[in-house]
C-alpha atoms as a PDB file:
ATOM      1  CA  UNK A   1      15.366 -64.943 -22.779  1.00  0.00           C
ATOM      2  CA  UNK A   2      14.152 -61.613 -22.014  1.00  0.00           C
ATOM      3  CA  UNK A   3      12.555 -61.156 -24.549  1.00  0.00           C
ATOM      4  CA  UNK A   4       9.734 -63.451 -24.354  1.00  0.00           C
ATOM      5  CA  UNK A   5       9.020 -63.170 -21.002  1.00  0.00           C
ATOM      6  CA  UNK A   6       7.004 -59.814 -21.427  1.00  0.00           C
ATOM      7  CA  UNK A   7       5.004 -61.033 -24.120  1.00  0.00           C
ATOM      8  CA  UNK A   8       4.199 -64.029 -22.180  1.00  0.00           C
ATOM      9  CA  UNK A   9       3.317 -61.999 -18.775  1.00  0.00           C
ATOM     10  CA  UNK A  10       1.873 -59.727 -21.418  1.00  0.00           C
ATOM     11  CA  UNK A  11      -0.712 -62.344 -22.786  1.00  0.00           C
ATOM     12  CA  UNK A  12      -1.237 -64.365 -19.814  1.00  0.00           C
ATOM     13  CA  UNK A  13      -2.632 -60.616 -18.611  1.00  0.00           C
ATOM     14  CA  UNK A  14      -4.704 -60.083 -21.319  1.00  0.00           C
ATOM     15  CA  UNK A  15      -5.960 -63.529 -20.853  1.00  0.00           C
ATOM     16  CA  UNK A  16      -7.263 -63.038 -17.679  1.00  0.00           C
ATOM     17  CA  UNK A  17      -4.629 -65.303 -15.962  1.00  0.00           C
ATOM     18  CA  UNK A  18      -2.058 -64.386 -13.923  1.00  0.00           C
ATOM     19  CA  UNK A  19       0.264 -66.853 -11.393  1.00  0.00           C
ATOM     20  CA  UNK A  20       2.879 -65.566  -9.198  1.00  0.00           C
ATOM     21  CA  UNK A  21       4.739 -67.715  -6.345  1.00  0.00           C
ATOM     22  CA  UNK A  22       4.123 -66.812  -2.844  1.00  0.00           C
ATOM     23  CA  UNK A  23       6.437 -67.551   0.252  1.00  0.00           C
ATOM     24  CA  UNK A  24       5.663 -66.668   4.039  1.00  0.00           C
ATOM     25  CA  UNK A  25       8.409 -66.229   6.381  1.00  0.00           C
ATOM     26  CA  UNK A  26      10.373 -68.402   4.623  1.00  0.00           C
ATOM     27  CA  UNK A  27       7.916 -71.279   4.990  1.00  0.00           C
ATOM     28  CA  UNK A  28       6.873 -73.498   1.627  1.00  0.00           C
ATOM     29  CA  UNK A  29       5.551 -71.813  -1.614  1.00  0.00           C
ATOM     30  CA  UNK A  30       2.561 -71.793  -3.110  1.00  0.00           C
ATOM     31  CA  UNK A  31       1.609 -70.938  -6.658  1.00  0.00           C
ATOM     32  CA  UNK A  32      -1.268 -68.359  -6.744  1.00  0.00           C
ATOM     33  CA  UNK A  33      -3.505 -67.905 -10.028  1.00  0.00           C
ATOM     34  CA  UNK A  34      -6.076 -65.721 -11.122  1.00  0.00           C
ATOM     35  CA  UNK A  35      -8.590 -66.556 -13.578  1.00  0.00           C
ATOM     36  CA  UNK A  36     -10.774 -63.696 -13.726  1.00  0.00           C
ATOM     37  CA  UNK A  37     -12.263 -63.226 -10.285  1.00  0.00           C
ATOM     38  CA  UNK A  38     -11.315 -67.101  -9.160  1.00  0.00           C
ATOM     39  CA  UNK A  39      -8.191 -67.189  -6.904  1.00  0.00           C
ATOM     40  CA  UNK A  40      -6.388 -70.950  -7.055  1.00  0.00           C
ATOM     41  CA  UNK A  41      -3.792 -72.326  -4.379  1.00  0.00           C
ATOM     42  CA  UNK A  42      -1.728 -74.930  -5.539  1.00  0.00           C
ATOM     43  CA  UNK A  43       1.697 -75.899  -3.285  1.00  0.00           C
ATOM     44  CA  UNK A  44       5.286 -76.244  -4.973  1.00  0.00           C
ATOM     45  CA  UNK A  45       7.884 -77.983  -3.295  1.00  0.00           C
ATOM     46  CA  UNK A  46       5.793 -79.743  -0.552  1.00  0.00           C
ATOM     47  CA  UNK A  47       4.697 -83.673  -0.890  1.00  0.00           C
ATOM     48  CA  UNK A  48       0.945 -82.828   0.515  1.00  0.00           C
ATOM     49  CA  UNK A  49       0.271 -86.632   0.560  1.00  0.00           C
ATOM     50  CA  UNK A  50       2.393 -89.937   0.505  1.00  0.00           C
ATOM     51  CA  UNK A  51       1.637 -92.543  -2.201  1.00  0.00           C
ATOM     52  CA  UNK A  52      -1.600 -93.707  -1.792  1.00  0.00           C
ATOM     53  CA  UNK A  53      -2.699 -92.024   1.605  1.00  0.00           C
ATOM     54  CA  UNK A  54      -5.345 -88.953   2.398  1.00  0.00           C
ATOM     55  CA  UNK A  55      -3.089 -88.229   5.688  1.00  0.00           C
ATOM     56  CA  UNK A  56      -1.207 -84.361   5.072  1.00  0.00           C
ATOM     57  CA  UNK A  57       2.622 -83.761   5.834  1.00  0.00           C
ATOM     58  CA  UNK A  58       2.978 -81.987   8.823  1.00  0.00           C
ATOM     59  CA  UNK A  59       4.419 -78.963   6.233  1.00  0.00           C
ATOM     60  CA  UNK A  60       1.354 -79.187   4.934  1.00  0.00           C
ATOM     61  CA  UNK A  61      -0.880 -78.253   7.860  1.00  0.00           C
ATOM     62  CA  UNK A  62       1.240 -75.273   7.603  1.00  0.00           C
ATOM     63  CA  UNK A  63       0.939 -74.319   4.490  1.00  0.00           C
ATOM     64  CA  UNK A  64      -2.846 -74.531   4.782  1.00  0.00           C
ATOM     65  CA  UNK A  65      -3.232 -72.444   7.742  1.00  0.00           C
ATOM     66  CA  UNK A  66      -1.412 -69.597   5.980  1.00  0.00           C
ATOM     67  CA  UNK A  67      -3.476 -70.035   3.049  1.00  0.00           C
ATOM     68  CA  UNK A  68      -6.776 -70.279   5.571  1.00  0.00           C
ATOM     69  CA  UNK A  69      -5.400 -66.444   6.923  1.00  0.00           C
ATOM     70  CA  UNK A  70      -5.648 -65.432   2.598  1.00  0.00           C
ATOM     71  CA  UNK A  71      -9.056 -66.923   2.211  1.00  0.00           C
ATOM     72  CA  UNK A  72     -10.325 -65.413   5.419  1.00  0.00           C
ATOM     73  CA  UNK A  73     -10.026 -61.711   3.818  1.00  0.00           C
ATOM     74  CA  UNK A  74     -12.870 -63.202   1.530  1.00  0.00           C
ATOM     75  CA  UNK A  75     -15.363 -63.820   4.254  1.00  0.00           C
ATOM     76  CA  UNK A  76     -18.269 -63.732   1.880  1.00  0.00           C
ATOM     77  CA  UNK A  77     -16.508 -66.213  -1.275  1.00  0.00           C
ATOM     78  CA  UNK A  78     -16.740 -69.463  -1.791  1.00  0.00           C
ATOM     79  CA  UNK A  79     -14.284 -72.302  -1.556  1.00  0.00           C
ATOM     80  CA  UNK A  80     -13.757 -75.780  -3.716  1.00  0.00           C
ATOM     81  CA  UNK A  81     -10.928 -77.841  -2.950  1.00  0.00           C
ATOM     82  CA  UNK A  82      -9.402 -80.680  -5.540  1.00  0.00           C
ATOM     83  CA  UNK A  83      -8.400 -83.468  -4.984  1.00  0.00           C
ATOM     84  CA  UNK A  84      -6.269 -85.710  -7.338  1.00  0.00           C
ATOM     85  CA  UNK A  85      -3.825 -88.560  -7.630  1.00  0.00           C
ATOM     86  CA  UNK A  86      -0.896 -89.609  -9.118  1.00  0.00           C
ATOM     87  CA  UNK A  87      -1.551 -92.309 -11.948  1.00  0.00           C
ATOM     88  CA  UNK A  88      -1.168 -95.877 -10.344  1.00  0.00           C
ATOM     89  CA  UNK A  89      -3.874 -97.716 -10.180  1.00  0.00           C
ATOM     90  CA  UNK A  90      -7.756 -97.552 -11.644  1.00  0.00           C
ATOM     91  CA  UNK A  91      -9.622 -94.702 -11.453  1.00  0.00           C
ATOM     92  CA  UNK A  92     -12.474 -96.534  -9.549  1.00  0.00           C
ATOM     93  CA  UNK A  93      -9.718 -96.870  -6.836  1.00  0.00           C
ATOM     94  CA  UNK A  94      -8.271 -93.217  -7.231  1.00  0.00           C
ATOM     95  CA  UNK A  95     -11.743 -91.293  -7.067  1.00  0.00           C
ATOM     96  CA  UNK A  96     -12.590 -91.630  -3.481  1.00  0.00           C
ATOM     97  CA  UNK A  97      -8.919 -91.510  -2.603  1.00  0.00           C
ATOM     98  CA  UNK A  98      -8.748 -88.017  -3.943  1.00  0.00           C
ATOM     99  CA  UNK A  99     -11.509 -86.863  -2.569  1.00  0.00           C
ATOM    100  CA  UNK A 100     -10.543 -88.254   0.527  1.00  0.00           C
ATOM    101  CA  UNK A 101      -7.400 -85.956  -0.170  1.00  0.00           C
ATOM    102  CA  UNK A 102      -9.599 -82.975  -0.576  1.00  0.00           C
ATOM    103  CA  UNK A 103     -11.987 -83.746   2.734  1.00  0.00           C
ATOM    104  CA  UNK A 104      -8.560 -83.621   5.123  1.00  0.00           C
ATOM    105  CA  UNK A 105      -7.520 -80.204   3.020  1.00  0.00           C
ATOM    106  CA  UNK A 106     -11.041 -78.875   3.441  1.00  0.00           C
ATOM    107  CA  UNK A 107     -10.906 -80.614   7.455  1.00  0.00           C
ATOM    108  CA  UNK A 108      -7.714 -78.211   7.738  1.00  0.00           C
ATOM    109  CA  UNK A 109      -9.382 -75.215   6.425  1.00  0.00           C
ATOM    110  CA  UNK A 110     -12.082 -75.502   9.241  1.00  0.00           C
ATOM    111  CA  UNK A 111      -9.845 -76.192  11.773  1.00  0.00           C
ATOM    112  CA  UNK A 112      -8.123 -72.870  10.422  1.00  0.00           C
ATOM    113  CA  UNK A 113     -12.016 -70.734  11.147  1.00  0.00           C
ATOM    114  CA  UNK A 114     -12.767 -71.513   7.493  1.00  0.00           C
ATOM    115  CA  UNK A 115     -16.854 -71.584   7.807  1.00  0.00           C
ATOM    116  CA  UNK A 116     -17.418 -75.482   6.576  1.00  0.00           C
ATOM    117  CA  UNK A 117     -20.746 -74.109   4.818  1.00  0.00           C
ATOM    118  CA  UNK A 118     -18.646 -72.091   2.247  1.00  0.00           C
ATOM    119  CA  UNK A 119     -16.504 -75.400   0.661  1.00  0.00           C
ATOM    120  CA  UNK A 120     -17.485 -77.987  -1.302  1.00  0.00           C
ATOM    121  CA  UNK A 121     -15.210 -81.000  -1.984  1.00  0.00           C
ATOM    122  CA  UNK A 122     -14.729 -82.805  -5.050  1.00  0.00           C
ATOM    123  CA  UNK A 123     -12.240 -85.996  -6.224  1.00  0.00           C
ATOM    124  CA  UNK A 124     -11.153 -85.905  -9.864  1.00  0.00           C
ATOM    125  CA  UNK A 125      -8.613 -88.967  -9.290  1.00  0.00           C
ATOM    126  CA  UNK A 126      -6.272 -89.213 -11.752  1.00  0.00           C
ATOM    127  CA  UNK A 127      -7.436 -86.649 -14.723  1.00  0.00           C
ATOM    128  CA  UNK A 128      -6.360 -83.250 -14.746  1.00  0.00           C
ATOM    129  CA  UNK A 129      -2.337 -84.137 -14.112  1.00  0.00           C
ATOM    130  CA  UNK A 130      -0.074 -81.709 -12.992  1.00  0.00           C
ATOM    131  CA  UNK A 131       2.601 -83.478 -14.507  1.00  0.00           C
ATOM    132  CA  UNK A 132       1.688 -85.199 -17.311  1.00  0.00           C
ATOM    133  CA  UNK A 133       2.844 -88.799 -16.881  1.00  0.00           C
ATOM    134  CA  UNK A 134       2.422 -92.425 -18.221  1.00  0.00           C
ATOM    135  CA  UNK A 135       0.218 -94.572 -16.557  1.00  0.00           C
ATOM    136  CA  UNK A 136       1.832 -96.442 -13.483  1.00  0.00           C
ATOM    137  CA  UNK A 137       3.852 -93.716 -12.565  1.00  0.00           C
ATOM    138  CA  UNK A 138       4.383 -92.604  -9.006  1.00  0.00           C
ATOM    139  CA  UNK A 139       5.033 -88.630  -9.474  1.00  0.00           C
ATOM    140  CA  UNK A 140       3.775 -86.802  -5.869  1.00  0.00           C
ATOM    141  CA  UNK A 141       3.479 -83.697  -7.729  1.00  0.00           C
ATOM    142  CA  UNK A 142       0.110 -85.446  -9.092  1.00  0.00           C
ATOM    143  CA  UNK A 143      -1.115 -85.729  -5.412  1.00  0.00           C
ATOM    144  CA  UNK A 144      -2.422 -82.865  -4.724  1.00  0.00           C
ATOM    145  CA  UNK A 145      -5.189 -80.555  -3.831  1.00  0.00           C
ATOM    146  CA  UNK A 146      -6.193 -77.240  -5.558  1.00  0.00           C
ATOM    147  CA  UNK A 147      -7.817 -74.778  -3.269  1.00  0.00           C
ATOM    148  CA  UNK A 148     -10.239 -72.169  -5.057  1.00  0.00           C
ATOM    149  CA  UNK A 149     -11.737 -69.324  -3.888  1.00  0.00           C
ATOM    150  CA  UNK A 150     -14.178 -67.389  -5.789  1.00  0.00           C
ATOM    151  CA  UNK A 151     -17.098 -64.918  -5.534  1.00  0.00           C
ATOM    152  CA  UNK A 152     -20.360 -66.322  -4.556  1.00  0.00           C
ATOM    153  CA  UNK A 153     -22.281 -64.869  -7.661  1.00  0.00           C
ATOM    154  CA  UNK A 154     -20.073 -66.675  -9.920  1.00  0.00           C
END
């Protein structure tokens, strides 16, 4: 197993992409990836949302506030948050629900001193999976939010 785990780090490097796991004081992870200058925040083991609801976990205001504290070390980049949903029902009904998702994450980040002028919000409702699932299927690891943070000039 060893053995392809270099050449894996090893071309995910050379591709520009790197993703590593981050855990504060032994609060919920987060996966980190970088894509060139572009920064992405995505949370592991954490339901951010309940089946068909914009309203975050209580672990999840905590997870965003230490996430707020790595984004505030950019003062000057930019920040879009994701939103998406898991794949029951129409996309006409999951659209606004996940950007309603992404509006309470990017509600969060102000509340954490995240200047409201630097993010933009956007729903992609049930493209882009995170699991890839049938239709009907109720997987919370689809409803989520991505957080990105990248240079102004990009």
């Amino acid at each position: 197993m060893k053995k392809f785990i270099l050449p894996l780090a090893a071309a995910a490097l050379l591709a520009g992409c790197t993703t590593y796991q981050d855990a504060r004081d032994g609060g919920d992870m987060w996966t980190v990836t970088h894509r060139g200058q572009e920064v992405d925040y995505q949370f592991l083991d954490e339901v951010l949302f309940a089946y068909d609801s914009d309203q975050l976990s209580p672990r999840a205001y905590d997870s965003i506030a230490r996430v707020a504290d790595d984004i505030r070390h950019h003062q000057h980049w930019l920040v879009a948050v994701d939103g998406y949903t898991d794949t029951v029902g129409s996309q006409d009904y999951n659209l606004p629900l996940s950007r309603a998702r992404a509006q309470t994450v990017a509600d969060a980040l102000v509340h954490n001193g995240i200047d409201p002028h630097r993010i933009s919000v956007a729903g992609f409702g049930k493209t882009h999976l995170a699991v890839p699932t049938g239709d009907n299927v109720r997987d919370k690891r689809n409803r989520r939010v991505v957080i990105r943070l990248f240079p102004p000039d990009r």
